[in-house]
PDB file of N, CA and C in Angstrom:
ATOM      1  N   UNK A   1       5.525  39.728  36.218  1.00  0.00           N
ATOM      2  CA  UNK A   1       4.163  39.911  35.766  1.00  0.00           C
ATOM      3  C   UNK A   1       4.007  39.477  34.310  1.00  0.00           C
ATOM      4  N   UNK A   2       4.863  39.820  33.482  1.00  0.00           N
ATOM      5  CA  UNK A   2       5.152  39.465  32.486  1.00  0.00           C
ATOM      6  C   UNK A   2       4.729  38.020  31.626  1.00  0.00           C
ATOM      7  N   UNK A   3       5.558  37.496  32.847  1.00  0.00           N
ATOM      8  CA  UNK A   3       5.889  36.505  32.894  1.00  0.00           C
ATOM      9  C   UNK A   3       4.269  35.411  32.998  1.00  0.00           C
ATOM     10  N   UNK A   4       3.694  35.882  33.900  1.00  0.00           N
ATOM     11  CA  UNK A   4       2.461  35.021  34.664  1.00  0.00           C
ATOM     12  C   UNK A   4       1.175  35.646  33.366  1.00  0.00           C
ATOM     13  N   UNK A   5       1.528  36.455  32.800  1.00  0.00           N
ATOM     14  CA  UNK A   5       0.494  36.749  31.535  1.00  0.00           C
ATOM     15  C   UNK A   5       0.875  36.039  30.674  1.00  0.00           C
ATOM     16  N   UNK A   6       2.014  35.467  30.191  1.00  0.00           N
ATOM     17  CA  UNK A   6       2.456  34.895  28.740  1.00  0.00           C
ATOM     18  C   UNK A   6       2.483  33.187  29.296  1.00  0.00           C
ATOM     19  N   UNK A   7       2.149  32.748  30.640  1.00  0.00           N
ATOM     20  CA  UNK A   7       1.735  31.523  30.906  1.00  0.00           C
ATOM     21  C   UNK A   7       0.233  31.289  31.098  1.00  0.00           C
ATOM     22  N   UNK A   8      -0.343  32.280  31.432  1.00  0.00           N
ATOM     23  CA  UNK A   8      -2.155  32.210  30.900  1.00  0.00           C
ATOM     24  C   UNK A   8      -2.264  32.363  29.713  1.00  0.00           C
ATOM     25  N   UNK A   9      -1.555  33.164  29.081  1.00  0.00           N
ATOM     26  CA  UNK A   9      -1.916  33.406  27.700  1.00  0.00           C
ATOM     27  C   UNK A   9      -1.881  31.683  26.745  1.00  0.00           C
ATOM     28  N   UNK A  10      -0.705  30.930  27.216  1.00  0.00           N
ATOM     29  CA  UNK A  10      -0.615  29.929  27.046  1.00  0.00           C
ATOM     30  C   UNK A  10      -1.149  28.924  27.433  1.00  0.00           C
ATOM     31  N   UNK A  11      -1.585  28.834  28.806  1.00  0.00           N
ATOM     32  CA  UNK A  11      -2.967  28.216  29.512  1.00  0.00           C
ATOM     33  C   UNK A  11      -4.004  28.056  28.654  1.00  0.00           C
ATOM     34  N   UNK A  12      -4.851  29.451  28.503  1.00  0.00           N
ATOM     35  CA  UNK A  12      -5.425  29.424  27.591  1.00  0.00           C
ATOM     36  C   UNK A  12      -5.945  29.216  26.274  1.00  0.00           C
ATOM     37  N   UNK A  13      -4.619  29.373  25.318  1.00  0.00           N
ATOM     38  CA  UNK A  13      -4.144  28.633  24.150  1.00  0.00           C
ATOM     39  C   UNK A  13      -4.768  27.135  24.440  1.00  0.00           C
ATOM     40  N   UNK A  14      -3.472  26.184  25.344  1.00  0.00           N
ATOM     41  CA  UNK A  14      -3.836  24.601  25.348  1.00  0.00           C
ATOM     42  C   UNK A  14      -5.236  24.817  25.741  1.00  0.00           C
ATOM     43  N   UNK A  15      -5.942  25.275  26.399  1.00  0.00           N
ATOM     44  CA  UNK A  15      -7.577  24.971  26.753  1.00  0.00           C
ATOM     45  C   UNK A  15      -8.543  24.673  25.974  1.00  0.00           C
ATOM     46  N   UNK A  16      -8.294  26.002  24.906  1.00  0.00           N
ATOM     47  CA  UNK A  16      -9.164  26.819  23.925  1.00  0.00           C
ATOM     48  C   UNK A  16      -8.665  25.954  22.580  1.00  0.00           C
ATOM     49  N   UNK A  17      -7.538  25.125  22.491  1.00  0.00           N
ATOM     50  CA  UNK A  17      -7.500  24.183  21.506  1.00  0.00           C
ATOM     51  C   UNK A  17      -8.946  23.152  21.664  1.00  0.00           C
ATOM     52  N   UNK A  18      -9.270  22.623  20.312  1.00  0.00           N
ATOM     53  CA  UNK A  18     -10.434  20.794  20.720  1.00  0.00           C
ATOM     54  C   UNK A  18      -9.393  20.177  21.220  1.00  0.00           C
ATOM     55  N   UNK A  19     -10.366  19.130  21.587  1.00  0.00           N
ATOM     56  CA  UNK A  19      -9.622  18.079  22.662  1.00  0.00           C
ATOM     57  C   UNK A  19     -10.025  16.886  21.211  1.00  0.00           C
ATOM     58  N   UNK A  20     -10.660  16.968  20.525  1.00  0.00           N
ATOM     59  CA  UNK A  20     -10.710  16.093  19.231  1.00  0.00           C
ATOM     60  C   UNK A  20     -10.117  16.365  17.941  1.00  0.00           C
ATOM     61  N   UNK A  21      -8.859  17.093  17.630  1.00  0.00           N
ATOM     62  CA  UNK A  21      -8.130  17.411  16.984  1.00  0.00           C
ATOM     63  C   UNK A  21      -8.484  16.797  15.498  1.00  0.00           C
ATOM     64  N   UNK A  22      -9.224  17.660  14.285  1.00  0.00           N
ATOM     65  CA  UNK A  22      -9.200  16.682  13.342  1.00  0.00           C
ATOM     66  C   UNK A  22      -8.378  16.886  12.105  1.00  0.00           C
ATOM     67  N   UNK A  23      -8.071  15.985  11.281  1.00  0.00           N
ATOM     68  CA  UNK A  23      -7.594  16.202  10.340  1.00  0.00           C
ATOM     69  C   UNK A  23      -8.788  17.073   9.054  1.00  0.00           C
ATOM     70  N   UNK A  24      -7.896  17.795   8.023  1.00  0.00           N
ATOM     71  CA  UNK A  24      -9.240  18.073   7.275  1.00  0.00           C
ATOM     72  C   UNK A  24      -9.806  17.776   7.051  1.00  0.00           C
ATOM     73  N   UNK A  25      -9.488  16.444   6.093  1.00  0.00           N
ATOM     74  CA  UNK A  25      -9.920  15.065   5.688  1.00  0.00           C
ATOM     75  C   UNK A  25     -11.021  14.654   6.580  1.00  0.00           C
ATOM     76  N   UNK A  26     -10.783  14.375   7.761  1.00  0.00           N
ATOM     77  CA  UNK A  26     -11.675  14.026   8.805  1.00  0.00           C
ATOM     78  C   UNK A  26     -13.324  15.111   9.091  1.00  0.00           C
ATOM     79  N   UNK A  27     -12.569  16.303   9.269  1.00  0.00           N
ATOM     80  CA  UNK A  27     -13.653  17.449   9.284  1.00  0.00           C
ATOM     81  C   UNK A  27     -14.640  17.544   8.077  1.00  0.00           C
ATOM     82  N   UNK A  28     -14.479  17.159   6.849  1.00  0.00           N
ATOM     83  CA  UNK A  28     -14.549  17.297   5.600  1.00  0.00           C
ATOM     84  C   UNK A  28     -15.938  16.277   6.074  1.00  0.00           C
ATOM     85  N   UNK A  29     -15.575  14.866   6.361  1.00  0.00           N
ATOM     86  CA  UNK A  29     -16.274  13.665   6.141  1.00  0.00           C
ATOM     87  C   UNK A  29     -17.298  14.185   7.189  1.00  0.00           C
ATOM     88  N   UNK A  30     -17.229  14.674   8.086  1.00  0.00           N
ATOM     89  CA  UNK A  30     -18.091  14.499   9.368  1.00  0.00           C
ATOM     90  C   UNK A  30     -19.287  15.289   8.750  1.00  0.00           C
ATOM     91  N   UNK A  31     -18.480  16.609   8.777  1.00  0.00           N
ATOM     92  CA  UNK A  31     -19.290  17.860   7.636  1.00  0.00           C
ATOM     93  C   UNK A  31     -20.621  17.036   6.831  1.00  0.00           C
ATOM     94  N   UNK A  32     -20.098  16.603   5.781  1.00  0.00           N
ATOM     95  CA  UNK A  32     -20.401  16.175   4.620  1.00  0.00           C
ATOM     96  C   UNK A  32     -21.453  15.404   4.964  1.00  0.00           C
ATOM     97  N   UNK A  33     -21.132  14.064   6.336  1.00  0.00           N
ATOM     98  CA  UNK A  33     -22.353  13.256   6.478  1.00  0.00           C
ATOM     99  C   UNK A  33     -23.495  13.953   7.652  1.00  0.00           C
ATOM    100  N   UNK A  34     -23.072  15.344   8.452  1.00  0.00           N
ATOM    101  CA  UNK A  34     -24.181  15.778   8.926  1.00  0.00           C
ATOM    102  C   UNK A  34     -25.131  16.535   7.545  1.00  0.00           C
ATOM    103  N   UNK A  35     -24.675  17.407   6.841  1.00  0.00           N
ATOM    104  CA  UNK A  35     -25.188  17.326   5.718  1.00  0.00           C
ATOM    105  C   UNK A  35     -26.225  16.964   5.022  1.00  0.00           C
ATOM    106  N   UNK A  36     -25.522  15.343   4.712  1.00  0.00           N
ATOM    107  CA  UNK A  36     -26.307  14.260   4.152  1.00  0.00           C
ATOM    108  C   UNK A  36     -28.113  14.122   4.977  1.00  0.00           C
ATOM    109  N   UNK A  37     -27.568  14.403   6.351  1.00  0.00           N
ATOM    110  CA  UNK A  37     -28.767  13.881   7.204  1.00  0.00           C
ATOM    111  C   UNK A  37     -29.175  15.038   7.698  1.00  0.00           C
ATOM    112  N   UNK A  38     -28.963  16.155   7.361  1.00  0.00           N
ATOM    113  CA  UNK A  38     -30.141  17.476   7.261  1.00  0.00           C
ATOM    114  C   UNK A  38     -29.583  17.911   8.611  1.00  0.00           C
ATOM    115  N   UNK A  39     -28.569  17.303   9.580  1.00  0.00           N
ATOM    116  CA  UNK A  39     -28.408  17.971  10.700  1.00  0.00           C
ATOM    117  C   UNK A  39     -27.348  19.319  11.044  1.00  0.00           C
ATOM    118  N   UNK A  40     -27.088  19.337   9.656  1.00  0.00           N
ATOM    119  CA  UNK A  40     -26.573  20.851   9.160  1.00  0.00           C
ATOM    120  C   UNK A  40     -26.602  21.534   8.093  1.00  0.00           C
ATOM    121  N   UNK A  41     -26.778  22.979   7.824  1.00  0.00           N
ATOM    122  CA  UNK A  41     -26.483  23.722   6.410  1.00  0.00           C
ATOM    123  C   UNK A  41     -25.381  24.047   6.332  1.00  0.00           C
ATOM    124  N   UNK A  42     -25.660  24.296   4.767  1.00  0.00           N
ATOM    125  CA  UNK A  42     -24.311  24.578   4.447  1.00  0.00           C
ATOM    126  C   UNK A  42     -24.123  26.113   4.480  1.00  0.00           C
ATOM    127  N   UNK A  43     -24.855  26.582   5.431  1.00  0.00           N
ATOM    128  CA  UNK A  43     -24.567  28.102   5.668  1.00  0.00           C
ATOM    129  C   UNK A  43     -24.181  28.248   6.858  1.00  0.00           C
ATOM    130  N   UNK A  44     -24.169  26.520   7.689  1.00  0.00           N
ATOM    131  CA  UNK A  44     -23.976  26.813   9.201  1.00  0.00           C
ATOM    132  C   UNK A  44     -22.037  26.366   9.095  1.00  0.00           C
ATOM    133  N   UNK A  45     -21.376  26.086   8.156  1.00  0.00           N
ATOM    134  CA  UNK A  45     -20.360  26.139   7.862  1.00  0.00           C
ATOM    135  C   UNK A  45     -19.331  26.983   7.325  1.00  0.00           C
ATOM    136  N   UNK A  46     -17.992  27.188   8.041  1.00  0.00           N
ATOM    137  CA  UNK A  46     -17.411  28.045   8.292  1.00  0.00           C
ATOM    138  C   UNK A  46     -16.814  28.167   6.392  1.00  0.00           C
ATOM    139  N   UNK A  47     -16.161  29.497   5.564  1.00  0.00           N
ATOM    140  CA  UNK A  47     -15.573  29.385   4.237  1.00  0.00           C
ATOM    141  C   UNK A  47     -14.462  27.907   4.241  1.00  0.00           C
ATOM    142  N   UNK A  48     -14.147  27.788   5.007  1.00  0.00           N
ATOM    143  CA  UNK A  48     -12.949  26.936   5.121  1.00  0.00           C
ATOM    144  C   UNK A  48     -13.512  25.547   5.396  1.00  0.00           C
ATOM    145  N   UNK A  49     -14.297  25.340   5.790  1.00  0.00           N
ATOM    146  CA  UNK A  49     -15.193  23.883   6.084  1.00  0.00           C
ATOM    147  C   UNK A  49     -16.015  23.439   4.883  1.00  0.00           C
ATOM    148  N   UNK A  50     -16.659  24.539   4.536  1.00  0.00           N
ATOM    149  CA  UNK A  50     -17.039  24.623   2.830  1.00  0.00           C
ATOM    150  C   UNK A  50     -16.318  24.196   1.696  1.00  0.00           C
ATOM    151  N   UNK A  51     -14.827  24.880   1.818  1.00  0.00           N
ATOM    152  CA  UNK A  51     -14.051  24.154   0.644  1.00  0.00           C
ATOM    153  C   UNK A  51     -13.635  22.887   1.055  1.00  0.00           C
ATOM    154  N   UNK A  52     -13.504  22.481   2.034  1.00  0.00           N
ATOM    155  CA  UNK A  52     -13.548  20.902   2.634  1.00  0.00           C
ATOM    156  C   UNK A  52     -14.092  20.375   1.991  1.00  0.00           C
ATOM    157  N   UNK A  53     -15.483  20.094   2.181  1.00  0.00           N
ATOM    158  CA  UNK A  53     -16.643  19.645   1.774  1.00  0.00           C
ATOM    159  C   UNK A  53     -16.683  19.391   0.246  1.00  0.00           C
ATOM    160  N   UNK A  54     -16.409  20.679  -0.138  1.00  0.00           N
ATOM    161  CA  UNK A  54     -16.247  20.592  -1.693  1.00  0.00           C
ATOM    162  C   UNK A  54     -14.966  19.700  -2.150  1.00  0.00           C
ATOM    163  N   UNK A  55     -14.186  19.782  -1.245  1.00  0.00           N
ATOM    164  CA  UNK A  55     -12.956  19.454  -2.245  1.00  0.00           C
ATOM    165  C   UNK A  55     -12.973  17.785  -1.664  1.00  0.00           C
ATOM    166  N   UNK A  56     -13.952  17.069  -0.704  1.00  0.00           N
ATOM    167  CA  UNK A  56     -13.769  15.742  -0.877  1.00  0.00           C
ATOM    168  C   UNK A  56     -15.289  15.141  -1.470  1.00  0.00           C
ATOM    169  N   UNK A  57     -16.045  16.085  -2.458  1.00  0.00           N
ATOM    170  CA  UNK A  57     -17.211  15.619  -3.164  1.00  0.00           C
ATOM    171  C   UNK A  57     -16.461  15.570  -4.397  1.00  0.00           C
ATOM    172  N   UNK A  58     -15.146  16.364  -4.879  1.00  0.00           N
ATOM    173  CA  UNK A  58     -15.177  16.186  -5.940  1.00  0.00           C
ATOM    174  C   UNK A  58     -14.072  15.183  -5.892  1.00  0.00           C
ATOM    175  N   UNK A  59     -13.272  14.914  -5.097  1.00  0.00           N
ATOM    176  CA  UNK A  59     -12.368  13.393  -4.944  1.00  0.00           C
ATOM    177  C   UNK A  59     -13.455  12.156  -4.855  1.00  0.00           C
ATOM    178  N   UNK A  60     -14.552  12.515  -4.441  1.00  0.00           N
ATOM    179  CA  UNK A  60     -15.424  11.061  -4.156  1.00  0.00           C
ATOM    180  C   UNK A  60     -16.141  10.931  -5.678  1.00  0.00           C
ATOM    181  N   UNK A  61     -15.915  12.129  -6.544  1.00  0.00           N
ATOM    182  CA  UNK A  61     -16.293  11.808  -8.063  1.00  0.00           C
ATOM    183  C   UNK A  61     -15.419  11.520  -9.004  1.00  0.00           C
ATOM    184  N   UNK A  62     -14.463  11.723  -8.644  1.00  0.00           N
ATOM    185  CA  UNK A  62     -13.184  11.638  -9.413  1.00  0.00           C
ATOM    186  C   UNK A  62     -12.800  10.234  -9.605  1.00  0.00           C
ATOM    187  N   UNK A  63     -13.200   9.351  -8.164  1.00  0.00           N
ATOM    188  CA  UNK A  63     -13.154   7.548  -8.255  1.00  0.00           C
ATOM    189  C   UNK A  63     -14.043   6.725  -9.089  1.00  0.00           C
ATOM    190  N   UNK A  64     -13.429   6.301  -9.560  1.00  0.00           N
ATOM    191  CA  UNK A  64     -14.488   5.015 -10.678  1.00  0.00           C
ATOM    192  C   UNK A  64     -15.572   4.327  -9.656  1.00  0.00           C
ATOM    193  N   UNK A  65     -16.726   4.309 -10.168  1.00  0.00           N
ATOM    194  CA  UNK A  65     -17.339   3.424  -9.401  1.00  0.00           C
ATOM    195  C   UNK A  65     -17.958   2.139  -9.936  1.00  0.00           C
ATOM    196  N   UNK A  66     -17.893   0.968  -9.432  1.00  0.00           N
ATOM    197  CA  UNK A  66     -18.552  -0.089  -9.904  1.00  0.00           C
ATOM    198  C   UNK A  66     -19.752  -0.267 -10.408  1.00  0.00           C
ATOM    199  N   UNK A  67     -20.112  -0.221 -11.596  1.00  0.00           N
ATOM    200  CA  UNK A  67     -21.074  -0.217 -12.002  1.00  0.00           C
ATOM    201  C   UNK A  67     -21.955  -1.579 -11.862  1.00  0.00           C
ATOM    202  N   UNK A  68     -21.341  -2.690 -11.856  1.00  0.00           N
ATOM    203  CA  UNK A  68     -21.689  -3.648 -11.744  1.00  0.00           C
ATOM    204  C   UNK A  68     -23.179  -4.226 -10.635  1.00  0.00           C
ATOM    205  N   UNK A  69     -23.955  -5.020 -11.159  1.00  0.00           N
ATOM    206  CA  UNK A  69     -24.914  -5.526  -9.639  1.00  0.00           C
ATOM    207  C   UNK A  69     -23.959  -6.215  -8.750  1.00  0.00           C
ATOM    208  N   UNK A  70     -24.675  -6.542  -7.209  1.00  0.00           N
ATOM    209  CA  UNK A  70     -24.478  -7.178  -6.639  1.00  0.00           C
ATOM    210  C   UNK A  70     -23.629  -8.606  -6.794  1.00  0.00           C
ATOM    211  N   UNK A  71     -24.919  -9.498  -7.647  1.00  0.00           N
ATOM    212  CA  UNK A  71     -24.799 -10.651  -8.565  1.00  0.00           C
ATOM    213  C   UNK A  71     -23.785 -10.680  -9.005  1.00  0.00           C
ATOM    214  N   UNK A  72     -23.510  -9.788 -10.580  1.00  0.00           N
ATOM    215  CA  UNK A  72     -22.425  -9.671 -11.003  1.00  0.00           C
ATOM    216  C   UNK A  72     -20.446  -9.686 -10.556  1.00  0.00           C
ATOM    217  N   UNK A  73     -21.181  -8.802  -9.070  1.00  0.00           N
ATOM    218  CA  UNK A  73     -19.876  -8.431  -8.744  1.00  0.00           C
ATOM    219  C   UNK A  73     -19.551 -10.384  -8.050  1.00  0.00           C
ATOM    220  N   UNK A  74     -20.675 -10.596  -7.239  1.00  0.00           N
ATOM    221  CA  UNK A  74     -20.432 -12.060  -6.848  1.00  0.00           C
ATOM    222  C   UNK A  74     -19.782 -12.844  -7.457  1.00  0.00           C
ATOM    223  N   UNK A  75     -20.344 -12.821  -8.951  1.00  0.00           N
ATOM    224  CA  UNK A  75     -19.868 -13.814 -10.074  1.00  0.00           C
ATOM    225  C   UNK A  75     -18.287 -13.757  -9.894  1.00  0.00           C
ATOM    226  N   UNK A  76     -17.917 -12.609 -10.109  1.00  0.00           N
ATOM    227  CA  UNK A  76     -16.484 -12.215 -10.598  1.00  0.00           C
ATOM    228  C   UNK A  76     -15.797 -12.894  -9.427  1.00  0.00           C
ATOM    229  N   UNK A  77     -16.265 -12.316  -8.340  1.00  0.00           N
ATOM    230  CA  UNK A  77     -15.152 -12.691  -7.731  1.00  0.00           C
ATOM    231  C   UNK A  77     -15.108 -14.151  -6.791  1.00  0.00           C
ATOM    232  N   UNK A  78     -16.433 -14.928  -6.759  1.00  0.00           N
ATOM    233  CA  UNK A  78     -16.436 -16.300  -7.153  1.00  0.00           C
ATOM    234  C   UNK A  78     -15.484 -16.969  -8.145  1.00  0.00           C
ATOM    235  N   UNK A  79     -15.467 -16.713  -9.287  1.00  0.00           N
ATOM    236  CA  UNK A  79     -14.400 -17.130 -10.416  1.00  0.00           C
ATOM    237  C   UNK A  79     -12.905 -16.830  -9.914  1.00  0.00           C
ATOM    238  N   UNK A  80     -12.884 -15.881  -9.604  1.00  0.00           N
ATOM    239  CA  UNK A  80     -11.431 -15.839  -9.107  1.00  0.00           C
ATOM    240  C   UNK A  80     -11.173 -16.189  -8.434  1.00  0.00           C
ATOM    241  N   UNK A  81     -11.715 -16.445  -7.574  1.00  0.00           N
ATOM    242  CA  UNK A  81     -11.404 -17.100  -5.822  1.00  0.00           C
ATOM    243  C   UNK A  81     -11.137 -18.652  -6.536  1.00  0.00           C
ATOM    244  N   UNK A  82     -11.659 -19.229  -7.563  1.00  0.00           N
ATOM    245  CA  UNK A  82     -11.516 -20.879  -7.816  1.00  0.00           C
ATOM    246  C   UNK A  82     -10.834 -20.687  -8.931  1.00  0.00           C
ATOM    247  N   UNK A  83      -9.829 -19.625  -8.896  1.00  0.00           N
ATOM    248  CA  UNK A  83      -9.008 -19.497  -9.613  1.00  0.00           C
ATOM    249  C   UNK A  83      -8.692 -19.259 -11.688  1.00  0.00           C
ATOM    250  N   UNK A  84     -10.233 -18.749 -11.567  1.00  0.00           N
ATOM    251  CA  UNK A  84     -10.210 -17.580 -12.640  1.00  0.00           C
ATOM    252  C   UNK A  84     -11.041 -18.543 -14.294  1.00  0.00           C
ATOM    253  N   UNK A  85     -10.896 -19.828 -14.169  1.00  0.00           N
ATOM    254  CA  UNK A  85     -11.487 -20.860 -15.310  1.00  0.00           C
ATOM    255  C   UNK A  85     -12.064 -21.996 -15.004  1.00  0.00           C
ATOM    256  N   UNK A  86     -13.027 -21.908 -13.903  1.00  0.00           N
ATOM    257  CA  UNK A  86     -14.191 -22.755 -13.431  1.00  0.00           C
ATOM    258  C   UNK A  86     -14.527 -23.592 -14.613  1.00  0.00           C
ATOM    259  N   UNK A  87     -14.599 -24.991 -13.847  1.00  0.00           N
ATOM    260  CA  UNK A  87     -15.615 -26.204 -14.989  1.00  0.00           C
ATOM    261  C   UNK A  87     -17.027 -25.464 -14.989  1.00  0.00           C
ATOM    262  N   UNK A  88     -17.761 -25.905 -15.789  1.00  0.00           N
ATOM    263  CA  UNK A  88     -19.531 -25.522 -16.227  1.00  0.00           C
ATOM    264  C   UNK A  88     -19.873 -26.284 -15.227  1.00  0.00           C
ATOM    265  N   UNK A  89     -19.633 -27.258 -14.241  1.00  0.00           N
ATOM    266  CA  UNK A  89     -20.525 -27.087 -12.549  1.00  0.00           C
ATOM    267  C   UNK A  89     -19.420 -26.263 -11.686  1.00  0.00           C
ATOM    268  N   UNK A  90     -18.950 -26.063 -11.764  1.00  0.00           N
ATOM    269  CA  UNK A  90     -18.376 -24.993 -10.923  1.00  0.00           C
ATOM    270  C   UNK A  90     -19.285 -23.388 -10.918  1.00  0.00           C
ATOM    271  N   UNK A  91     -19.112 -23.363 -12.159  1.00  0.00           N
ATOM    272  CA  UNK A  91     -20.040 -21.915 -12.604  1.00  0.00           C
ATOM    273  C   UNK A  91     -21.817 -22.204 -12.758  1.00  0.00           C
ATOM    274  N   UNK A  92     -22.273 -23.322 -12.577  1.00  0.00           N
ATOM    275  CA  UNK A  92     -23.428 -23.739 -12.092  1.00  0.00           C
ATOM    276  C   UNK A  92     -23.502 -23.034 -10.897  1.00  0.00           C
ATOM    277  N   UNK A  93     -22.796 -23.698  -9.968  1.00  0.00           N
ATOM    278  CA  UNK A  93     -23.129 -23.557  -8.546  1.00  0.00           C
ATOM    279  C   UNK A  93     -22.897 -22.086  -8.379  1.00  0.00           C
ATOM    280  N   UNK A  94     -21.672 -21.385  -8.910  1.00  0.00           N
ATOM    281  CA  UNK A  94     -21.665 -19.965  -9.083  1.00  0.00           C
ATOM    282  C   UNK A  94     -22.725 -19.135  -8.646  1.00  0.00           C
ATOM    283  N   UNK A  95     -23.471 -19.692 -10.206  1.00  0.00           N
ATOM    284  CA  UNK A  95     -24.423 -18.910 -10.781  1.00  0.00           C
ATOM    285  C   UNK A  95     -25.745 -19.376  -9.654  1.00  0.00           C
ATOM    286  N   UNK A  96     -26.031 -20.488  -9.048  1.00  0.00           N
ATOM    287  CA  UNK A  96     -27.082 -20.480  -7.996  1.00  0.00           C
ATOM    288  C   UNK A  96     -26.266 -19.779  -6.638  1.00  0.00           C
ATOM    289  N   UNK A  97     -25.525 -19.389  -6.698  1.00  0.00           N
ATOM    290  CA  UNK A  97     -24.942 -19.225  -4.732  1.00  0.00           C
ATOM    291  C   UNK A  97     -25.302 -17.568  -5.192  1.00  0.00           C
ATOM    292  N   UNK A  98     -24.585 -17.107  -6.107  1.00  0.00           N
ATOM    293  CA  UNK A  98     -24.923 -15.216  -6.800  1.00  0.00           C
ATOM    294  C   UNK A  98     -26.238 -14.876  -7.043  1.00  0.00           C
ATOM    295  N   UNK A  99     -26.995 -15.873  -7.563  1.00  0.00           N
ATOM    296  CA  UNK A  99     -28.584 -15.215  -7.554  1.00  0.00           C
ATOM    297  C   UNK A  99     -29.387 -15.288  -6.764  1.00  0.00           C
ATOM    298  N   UNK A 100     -29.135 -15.774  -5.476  1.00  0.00           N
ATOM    299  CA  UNK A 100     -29.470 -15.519  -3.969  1.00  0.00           C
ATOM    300  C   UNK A 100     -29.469 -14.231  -3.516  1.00  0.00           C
ATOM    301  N   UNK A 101     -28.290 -13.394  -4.112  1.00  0.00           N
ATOM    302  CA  UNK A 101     -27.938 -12.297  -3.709  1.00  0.00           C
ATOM    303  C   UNK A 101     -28.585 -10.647  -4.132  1.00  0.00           C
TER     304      UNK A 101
END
């Protein structure tokens, strides 16, 4: 008898696990972008889903971000791609293919 309780008990266990297993990281992001789109509060989140949340808003501030425009960023990496000291038509054409953008 014992026996047939501590294999439901375990039945149950594997059942009552998700079948979408996430990492925090993962839970954190999902969280974060229902959130974003109003399709949850942050009161409908568990203490532990909360510090999730928190603790990958303040890693997503902690990264430098490009300040740069669009354009700009084009420029740059136009120049490098033709290997970093473009002739003045090289950086002509640059400068018309980036301000498209």
């Amino acid at each position: 008898m014992k026996r047939i309780l501590s294999l439901l008990g375990l039945a149950a266990a594997v059942l009552a696990a998700p079948i979408d297993a996430q990492t925090p990281f993962e839970r954190a992001l999902r969280n974060y972008e229902l959130l974003m789109r109003g399709q949850k509060k942050l009161e409908d989140l568990s203490h532990a889903e909360r510090e999730e949340v928190i603790a990958l808003e303040r890693l997503a501030k902690a990264i430098p971000r490009d300040q740069r425009s669009q354009a700009e960023r084009c420029r740059a990496e136009e120049i490098d791609r033709v290997g970093g000291s473009p002739s003045e038509l090289t950086l002509r054409i640059i400068g018309l293919k980036c301000s498209q953008r």
